[in-house]
C-alpha atoms as a PDB file:
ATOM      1  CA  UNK A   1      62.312 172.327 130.052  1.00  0.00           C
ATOM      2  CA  UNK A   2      64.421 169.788 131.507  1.00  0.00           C
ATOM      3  CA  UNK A   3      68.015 169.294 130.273  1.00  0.00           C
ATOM      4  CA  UNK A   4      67.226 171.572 127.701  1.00  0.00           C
ATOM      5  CA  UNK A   5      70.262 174.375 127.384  1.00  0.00           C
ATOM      6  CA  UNK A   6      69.060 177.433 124.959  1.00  0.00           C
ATOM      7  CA  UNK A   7      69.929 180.949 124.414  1.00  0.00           C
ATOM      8  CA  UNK A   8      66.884 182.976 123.106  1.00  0.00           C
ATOM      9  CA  UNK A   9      67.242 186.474 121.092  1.00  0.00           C
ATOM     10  CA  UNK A  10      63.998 188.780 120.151  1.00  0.00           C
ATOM     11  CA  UNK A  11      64.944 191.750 118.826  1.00  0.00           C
ATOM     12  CA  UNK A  12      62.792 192.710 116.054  1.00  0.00           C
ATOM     13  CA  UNK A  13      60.134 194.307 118.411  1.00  0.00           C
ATOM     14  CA  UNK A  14      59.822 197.710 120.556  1.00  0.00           C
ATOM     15  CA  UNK A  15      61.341 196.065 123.825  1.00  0.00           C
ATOM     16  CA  UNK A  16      64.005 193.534 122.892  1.00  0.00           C
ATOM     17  CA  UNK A  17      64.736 190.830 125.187  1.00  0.00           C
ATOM     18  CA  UNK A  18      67.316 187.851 125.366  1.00  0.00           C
ATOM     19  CA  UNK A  19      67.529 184.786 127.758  1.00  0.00           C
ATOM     20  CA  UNK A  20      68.638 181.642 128.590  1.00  0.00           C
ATOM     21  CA  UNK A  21      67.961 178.856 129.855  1.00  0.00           C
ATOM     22  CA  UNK A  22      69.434 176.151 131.837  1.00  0.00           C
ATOM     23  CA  UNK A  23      67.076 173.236 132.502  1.00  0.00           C
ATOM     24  CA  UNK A  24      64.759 174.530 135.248  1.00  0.00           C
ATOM     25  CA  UNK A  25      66.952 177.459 135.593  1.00  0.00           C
ATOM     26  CA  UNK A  26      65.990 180.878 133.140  1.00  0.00           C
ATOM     27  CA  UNK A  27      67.262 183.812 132.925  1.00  0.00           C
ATOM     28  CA  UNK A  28      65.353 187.066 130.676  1.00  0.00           C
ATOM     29  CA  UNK A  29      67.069 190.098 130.176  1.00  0.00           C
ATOM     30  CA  UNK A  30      65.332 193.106 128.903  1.00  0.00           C
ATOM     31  CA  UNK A  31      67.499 195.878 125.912  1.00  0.00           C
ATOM     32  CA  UNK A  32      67.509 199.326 125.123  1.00  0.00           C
ATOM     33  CA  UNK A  33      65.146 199.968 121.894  1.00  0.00           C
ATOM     34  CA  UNK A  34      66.196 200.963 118.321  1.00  0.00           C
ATOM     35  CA  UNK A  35      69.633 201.075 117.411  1.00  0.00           C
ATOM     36  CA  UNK A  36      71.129 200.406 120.880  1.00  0.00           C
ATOM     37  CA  UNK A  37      69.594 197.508 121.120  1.00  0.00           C
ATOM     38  CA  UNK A  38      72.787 195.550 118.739  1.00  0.00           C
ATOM     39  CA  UNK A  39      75.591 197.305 121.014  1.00  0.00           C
ATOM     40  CA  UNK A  40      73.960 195.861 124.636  1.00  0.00           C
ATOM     41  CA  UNK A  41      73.081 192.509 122.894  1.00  0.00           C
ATOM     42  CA  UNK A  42      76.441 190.519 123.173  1.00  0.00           C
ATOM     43  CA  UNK A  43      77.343 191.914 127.152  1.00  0.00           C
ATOM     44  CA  UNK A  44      73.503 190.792 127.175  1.00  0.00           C
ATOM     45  CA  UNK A  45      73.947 187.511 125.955  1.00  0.00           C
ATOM     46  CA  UNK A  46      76.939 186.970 128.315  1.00  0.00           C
ATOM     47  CA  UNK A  47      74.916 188.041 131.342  1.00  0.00           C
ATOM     48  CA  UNK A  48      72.163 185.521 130.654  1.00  0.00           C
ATOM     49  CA  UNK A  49      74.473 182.463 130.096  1.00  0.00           C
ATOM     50  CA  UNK A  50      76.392 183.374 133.547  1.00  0.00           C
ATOM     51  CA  UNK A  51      73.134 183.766 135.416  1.00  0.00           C
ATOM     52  CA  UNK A  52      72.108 180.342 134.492  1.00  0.00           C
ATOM     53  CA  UNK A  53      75.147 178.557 134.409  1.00  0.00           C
ATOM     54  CA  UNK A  54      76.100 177.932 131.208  1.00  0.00           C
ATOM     55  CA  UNK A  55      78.441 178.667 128.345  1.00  0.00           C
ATOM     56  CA  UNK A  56      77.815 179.107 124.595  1.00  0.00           C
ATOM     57  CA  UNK A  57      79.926 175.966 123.917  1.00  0.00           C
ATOM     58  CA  UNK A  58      77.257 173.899 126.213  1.00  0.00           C
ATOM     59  CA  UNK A  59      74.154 175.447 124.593  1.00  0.00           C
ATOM     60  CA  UNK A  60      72.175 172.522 122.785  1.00  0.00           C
ATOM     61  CA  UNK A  61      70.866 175.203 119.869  1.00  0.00           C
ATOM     62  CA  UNK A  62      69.710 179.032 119.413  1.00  0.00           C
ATOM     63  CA  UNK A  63      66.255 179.981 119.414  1.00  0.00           C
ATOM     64  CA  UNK A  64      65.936 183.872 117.735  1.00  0.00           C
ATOM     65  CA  UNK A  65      62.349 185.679 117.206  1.00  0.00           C
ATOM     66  CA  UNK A  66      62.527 185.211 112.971  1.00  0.00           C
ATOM     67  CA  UNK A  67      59.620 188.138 112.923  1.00  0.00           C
ATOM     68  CA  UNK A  68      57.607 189.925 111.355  1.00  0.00           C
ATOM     69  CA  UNK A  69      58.974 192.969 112.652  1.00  0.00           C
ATOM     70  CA  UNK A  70      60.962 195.609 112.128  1.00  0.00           C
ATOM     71  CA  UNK A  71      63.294 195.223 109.850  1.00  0.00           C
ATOM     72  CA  UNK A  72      66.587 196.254 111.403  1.00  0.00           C
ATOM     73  CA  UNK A  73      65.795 194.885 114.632  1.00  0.00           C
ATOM     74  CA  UNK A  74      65.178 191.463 113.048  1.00  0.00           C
ATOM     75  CA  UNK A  75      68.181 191.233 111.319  1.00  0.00           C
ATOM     76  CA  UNK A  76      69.823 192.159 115.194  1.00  0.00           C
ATOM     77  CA  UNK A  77      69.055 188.897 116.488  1.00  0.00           C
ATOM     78  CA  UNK A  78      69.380 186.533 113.309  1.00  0.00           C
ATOM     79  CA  UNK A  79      72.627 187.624 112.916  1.00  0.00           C
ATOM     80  CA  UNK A  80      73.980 187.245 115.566  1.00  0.00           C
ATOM     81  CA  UNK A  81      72.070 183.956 116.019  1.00  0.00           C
ATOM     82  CA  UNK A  82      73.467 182.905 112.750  1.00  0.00           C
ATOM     83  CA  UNK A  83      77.404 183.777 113.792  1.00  0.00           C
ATOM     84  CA  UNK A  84      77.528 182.360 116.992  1.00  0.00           C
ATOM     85  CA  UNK A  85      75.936 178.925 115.556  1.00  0.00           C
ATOM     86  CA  UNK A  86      78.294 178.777 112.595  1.00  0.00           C
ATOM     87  CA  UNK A  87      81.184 179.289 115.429  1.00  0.00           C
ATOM     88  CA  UNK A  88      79.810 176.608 117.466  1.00  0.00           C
ATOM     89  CA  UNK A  89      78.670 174.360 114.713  1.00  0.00           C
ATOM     90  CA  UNK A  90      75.289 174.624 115.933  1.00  0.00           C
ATOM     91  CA  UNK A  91      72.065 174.628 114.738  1.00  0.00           C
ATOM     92  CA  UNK A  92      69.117 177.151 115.008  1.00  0.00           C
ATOM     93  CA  UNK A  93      65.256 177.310 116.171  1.00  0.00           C
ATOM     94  CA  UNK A  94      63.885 180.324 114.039  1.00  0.00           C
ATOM     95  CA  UNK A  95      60.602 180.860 116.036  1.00  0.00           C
ATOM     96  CA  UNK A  96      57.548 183.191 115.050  1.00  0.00           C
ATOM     97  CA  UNK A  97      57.437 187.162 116.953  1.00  0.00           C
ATOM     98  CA  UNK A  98      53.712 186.458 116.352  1.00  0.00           C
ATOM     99  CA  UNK A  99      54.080 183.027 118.033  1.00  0.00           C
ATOM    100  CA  UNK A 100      55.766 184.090 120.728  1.00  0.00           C
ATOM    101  CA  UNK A 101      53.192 187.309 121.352  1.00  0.00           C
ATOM    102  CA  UNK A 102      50.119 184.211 121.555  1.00  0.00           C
ATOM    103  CA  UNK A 103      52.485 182.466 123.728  1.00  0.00           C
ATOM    104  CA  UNK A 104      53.102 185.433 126.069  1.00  0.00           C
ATOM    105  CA  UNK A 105      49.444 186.170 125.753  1.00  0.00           C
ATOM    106  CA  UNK A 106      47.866 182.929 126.551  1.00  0.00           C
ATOM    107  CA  UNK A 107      50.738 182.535 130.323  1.00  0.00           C
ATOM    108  CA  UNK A 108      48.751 185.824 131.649  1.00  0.00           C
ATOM    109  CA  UNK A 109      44.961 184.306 130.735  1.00  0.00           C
ATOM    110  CA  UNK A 110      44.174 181.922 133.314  1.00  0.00           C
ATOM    111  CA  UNK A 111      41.899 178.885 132.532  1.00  0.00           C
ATOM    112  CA  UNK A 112      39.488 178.341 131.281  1.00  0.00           C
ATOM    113  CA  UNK A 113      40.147 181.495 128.529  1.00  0.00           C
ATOM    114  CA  UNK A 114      43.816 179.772 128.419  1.00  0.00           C
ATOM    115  CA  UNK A 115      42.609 175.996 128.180  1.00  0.00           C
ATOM    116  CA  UNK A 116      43.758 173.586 125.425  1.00  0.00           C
ATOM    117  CA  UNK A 117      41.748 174.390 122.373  1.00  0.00           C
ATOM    118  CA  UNK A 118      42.248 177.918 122.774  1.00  0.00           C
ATOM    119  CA  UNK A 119      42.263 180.351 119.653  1.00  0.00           C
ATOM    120  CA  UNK A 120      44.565 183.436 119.997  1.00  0.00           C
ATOM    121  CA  UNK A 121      44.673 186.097 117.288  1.00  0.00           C
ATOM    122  CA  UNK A 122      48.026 187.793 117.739  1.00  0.00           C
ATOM    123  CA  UNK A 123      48.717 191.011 115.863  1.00  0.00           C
ATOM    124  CA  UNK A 124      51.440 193.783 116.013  1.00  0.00           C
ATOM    125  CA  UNK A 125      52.221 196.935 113.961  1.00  0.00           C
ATOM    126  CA  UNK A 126      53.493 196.611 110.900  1.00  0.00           C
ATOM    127  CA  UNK A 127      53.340 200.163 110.142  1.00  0.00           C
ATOM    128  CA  UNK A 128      52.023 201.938 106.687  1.00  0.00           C
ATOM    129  CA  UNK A 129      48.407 201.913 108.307  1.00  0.00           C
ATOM    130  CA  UNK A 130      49.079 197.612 108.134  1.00  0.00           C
ATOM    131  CA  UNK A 131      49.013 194.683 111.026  1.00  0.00           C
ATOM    132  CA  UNK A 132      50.910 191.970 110.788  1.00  0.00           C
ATOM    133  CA  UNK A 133      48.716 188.689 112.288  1.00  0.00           C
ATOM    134  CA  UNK A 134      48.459 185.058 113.483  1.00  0.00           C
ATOM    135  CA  UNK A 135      45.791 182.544 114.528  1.00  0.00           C
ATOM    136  CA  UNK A 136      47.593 180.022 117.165  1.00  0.00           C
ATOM    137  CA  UNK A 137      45.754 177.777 119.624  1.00  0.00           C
ATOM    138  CA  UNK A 138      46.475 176.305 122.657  1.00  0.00           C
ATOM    139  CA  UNK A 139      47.470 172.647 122.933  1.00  0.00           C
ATOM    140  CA  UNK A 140      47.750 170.191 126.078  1.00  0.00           C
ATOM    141  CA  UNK A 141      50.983 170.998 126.836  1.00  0.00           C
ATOM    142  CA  UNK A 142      49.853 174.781 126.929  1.00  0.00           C
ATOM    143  CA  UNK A 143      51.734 175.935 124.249  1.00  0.00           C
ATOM    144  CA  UNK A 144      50.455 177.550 121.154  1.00  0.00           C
ATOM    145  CA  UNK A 145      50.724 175.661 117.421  1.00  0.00           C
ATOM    146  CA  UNK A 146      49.822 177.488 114.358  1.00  0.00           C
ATOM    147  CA  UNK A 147      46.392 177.815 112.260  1.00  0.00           C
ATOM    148  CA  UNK A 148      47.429 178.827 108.735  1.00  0.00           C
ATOM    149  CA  UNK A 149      50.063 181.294 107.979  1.00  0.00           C
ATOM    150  CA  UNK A 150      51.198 184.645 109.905  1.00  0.00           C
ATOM    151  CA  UNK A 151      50.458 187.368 107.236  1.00  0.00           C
ATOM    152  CA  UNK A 152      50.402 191.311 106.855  1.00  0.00           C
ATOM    153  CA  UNK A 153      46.948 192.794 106.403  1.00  0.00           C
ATOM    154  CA  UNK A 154      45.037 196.597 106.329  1.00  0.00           C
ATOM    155  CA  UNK A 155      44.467 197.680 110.083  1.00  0.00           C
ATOM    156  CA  UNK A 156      40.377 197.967 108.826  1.00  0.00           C
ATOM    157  CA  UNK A 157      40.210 195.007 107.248  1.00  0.00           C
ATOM    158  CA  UNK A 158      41.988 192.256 110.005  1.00  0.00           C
ATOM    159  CA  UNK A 159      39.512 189.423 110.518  1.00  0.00           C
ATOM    160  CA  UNK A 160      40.157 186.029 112.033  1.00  0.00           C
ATOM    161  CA  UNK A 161      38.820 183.262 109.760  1.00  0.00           C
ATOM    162  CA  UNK A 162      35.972 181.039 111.375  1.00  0.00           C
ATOM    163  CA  UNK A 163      33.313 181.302 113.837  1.00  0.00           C
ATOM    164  CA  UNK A 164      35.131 180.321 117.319  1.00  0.00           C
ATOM    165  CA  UNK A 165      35.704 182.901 119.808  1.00  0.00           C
ATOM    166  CA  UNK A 166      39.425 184.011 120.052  1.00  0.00           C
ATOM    167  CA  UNK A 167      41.654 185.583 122.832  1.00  0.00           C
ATOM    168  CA  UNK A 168      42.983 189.055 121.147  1.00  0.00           C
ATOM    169  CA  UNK A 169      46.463 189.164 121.472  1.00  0.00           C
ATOM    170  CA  UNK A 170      48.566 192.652 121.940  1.00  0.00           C
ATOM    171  CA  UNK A 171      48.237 196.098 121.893  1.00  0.00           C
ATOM    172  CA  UNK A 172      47.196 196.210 118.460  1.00  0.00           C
ATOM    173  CA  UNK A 173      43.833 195.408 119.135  1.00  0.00           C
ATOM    174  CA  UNK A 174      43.028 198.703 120.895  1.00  0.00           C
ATOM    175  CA  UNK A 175      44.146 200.277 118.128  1.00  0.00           C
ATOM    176  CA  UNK A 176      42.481 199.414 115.905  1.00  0.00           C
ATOM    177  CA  UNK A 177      39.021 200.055 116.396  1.00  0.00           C
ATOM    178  CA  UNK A 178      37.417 198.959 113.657  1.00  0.00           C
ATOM    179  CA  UNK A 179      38.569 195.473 113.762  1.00  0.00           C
ATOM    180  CA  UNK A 180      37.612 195.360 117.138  1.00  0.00           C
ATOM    181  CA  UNK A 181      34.095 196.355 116.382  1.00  0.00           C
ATOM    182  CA  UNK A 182      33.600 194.147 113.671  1.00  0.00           C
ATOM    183  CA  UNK A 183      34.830 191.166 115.834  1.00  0.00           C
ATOM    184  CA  UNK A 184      33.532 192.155 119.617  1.00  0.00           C
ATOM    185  CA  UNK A 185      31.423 189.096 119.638  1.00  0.00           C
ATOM    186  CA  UNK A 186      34.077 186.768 119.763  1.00  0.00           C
ATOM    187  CA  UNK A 187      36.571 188.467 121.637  1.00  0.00           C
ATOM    188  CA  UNK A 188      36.446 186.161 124.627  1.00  0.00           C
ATOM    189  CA  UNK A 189      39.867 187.582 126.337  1.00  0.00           C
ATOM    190  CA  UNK A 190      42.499 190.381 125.602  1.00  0.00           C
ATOM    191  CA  UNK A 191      45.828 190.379 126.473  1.00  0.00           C
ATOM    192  CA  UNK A 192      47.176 193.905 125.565  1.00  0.00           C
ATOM    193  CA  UNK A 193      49.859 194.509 127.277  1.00  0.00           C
ATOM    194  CA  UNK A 194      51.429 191.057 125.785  1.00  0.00           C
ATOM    195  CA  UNK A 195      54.257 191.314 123.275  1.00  0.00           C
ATOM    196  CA  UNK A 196      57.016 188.643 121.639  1.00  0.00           C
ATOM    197  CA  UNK A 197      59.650 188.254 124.173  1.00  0.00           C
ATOM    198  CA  UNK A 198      62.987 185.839 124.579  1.00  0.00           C
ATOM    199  CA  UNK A 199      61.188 183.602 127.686  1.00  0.00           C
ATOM    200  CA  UNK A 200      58.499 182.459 125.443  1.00  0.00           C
ATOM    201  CA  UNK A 201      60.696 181.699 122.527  1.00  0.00           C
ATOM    202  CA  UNK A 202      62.960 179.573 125.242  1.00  0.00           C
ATOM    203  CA  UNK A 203      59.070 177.336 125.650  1.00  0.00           C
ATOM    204  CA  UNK A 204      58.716 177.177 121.918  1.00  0.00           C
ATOM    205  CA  UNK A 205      61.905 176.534 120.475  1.00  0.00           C
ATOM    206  CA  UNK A 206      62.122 173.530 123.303  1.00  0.00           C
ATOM    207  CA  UNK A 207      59.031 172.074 121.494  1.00  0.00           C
ATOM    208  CA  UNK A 208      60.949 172.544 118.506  1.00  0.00           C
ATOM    209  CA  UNK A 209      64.021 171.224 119.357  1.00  0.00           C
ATOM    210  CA  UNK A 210      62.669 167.996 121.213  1.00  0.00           C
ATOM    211  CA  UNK A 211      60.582 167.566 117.596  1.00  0.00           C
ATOM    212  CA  UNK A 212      63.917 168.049 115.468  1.00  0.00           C
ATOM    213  CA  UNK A 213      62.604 171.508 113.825  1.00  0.00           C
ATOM    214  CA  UNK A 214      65.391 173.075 113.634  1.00  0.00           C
ATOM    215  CA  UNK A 215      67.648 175.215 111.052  1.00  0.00           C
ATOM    216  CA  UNK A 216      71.454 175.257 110.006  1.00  0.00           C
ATOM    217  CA  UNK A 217      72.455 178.804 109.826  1.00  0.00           C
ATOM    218  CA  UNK A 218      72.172 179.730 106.574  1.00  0.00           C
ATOM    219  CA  UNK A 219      68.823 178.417 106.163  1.00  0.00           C
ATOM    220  CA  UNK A 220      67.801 180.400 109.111  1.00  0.00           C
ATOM    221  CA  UNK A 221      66.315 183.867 108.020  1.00  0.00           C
ATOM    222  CA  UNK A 222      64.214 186.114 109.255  1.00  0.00           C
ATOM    223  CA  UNK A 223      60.574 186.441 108.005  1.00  0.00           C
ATOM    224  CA  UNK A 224      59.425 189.960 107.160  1.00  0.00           C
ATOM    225  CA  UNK A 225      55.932 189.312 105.179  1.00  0.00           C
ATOM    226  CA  UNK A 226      56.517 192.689 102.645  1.00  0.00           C
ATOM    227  CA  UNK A 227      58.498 192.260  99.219  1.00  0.00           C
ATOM    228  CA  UNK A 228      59.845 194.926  99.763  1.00  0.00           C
ATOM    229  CA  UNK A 229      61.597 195.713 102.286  1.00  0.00           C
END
């Protein structure tokens, strides 16, 4: 990630995390859970900048986790994503939580299960008996793109569309039983104890970024998959 300056919030998941990154230089910094998570996040953000170096005035943009999630803890980081841009008149890298779980997922597989081509099925829980899921697959720069749409889905009834074998992505997986029976045969990999987290946002949003897919900050909202919510 050379040159690139980013601040990274993920805070719509069970361990919250935000980082930074300077260049070469990264910083990930791990928050309480629940509703303690918004009071640490600014001293949290603070810490991360000064570890790497930087200020918020330098950052090129802000990358937040845009969910699905919880709801509270999404609306953490995209608000406070969205004020500090409109302060700095910058602009903002929404990034997929399921995205960022693949991501995670696919840095702990080693080749060839983590090779370009690579189909990861990432999945966390939405609660109400549901999942919420993602295909993503590897590409040669070892990052994951998307295959069709995250969505929210029955626990029973999650099934990855197509034939190919797929790396299983998160803790969901084991529970969930029945779509893990129904799909053993192409289960090539699992990564359980992966989860969405503020370093792999920093790799994604650089992508992003260096492709011009980014958000102003009122166009940048968090995506929770339910109507209602």
């Amino acid at each position: 990630m050379s040159g690139f300056r980013c601040l990274a919030l993920e805070t719509g998941v069970a361990s919250p995390t935000a980082a930074a990154c300077n260049g070469g230089h990264e910083c990930e910094l791990t928050l309480p859970g629940g509703r303690k998570a918004a009071a640490a996040l600014f001293d949290a953000i603070d810490s991360a900048l000064e570890r790497v170096g930087l200020s918020l005035a330098e950052l090129d943009c802000i990358a937040f986790g845009k969910g699905p999630g919880a709801f509270t803890g999404l609306r953490v980081a995209a608000s406070a994503a969205q004020g500090l841009a409109a302060g700095l008149g910058l602009r903002l890298c929404p990034v997929s939580s399921l995205a960022s779980l693949a991501q995670d997922a696919l840095d702990q597989l080693e080749r060839p299960l983590g090779a370009p081509g690579a189909l990861v099925a990432a999945a966390l829980p939405a609660g109400r008996g549901e999942v919420y899921a993602g295909c993503y697959q590897a590409n040669e720069s070892g990052l994951v793109a998307p295959r069709g749409e995250d969505r929210i889905a029955r626990a029973e009834d999650l099934r990855i569309p197509g034939a190919q074998p797929f790396l299983a992505a998160g803790a969901v997986w084991e529970q969930c039983p029945a779509a893990l029976s129904a799909q053993r045969s192409r289960i090539i990999g699992r990564a359980p104890s992966a989860r969405p987290r503020a370093r792999t946002i920093l790799r994604l949003a650089h992508a992003d970024y260096r492709a011009g897919r980014l958000a102003s900050p009122q166009d940048a909202q968090p995506v929770y998959l339910r109507s209602a919510v």
